[in-house]
C-alpha atoms as a PDB file:
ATOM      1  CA  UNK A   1     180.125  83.768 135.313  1.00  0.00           C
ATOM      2  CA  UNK A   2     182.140  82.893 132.448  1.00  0.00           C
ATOM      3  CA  UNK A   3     183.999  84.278 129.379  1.00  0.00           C
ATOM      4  CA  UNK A   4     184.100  83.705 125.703  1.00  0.00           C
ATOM      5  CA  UNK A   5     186.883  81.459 124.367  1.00  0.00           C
ATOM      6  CA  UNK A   6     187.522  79.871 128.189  1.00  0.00           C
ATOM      7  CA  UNK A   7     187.873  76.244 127.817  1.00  0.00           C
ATOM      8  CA  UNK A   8     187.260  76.034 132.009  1.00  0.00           C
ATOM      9  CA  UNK A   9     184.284  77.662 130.939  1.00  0.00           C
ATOM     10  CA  UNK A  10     182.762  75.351 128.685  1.00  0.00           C
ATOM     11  CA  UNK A  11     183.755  72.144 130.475  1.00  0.00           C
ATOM     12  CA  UNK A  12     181.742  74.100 133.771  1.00  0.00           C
ATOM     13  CA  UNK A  13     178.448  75.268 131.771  1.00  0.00           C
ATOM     14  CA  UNK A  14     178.231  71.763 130.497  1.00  0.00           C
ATOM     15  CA  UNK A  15     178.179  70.278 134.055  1.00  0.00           C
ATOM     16  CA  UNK A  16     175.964  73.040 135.355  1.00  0.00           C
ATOM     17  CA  UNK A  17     173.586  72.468 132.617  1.00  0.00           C
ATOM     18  CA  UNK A  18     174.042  68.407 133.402  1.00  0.00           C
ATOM     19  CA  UNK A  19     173.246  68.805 136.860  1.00  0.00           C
ATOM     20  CA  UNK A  20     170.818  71.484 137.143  1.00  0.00           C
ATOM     21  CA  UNK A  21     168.845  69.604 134.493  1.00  0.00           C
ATOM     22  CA  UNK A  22     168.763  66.614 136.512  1.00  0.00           C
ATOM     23  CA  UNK A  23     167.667  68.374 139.421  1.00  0.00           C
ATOM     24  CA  UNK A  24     165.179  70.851 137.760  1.00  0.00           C
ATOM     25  CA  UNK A  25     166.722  73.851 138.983  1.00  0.00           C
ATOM     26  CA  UNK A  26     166.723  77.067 136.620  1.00  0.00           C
ATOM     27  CA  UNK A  27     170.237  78.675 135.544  1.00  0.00           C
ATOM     28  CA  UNK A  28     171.874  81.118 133.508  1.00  0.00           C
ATOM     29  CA  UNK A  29     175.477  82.083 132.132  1.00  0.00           C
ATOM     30  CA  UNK A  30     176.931  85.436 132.412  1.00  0.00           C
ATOM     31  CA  UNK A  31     179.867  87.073 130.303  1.00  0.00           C
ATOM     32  CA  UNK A  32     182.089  89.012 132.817  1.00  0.00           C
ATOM     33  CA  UNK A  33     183.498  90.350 129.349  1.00  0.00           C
ATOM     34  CA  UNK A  34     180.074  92.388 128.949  1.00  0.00           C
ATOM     35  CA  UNK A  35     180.142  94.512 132.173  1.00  0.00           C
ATOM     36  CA  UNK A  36     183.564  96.386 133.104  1.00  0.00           C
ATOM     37  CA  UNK A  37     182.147  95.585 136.912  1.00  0.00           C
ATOM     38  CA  UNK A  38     181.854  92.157 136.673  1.00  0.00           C
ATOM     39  CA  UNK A  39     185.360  91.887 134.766  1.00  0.00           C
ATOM     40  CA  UNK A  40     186.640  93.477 137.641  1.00  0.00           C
ATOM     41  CA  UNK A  41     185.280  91.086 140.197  1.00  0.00           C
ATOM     42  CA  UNK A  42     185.569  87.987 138.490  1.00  0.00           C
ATOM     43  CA  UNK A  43     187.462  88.375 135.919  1.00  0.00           C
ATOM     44  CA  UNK A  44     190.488  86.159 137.207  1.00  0.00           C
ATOM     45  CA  UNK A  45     188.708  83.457 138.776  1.00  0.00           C
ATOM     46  CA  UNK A  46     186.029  82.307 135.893  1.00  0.00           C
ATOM     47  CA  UNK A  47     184.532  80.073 135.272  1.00  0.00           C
ATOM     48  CA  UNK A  48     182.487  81.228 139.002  1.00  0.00           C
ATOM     49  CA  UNK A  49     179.253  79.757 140.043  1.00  0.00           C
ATOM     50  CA  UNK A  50     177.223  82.159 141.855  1.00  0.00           C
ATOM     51  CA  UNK A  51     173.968  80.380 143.715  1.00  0.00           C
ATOM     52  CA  UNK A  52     170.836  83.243 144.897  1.00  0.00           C
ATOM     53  CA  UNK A  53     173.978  85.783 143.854  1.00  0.00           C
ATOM     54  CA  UNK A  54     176.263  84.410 146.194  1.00  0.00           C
ATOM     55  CA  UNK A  55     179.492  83.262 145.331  1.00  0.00           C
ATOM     56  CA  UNK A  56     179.423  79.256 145.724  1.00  0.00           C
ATOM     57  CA  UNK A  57     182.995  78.671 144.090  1.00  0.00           C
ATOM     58  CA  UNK A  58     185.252  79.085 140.637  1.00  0.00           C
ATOM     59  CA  UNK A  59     187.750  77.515 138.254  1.00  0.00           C
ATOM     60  CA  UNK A  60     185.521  74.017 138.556  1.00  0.00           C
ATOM     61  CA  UNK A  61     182.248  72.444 139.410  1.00  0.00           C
ATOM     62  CA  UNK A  62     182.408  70.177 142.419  1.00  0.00           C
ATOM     63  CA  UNK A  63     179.766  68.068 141.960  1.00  0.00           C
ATOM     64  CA  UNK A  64     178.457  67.220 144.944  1.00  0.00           C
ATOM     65  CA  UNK A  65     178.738  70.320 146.023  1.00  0.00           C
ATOM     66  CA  UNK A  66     176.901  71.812 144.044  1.00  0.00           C
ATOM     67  CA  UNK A  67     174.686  69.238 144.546  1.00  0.00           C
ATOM     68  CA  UNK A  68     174.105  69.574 148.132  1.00  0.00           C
ATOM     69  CA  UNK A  69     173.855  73.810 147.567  1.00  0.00           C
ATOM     70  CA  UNK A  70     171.195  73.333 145.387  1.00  0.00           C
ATOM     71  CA  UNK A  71     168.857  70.849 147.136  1.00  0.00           C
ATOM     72  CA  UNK A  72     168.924  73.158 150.167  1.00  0.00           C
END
């Protein structure tokens, strides 16, 4: 989940896109700014990382991790 204009944001989708690249794993970004739901769920905490629509963690990627979550 992120938001436009969110300098967290970027700085998170370019690791996420770094590491899920190197491990082959498929991802996607979300706007919370599109759906008044989502705003109102994770609105405070972006950037989040949801993994299988679970919430894995916010404000930063922790690498390893992450890592570890997604080789499971």
């Amino acid at each position: 989940m992120s938001r436009e204009g969110c300098h967290a944001c970027e700085d998170a989708i370019s690791d996420v896109r770094r590491i899920c690249g190197e491990l082959g794993v498929p991802w996607s970004v979300t706007d919370v700014d599109t759906d008044p739901e989502l705003r109102a769920e994770f609105g405070d905490q972006v950037p989040v990382i949801l993994i299988d629509g679970v919430e894995h963690g916010f404000w930063r990627v922790e690498e390893q991790r992450l890592r570890a979550a997604l080789a499971r």
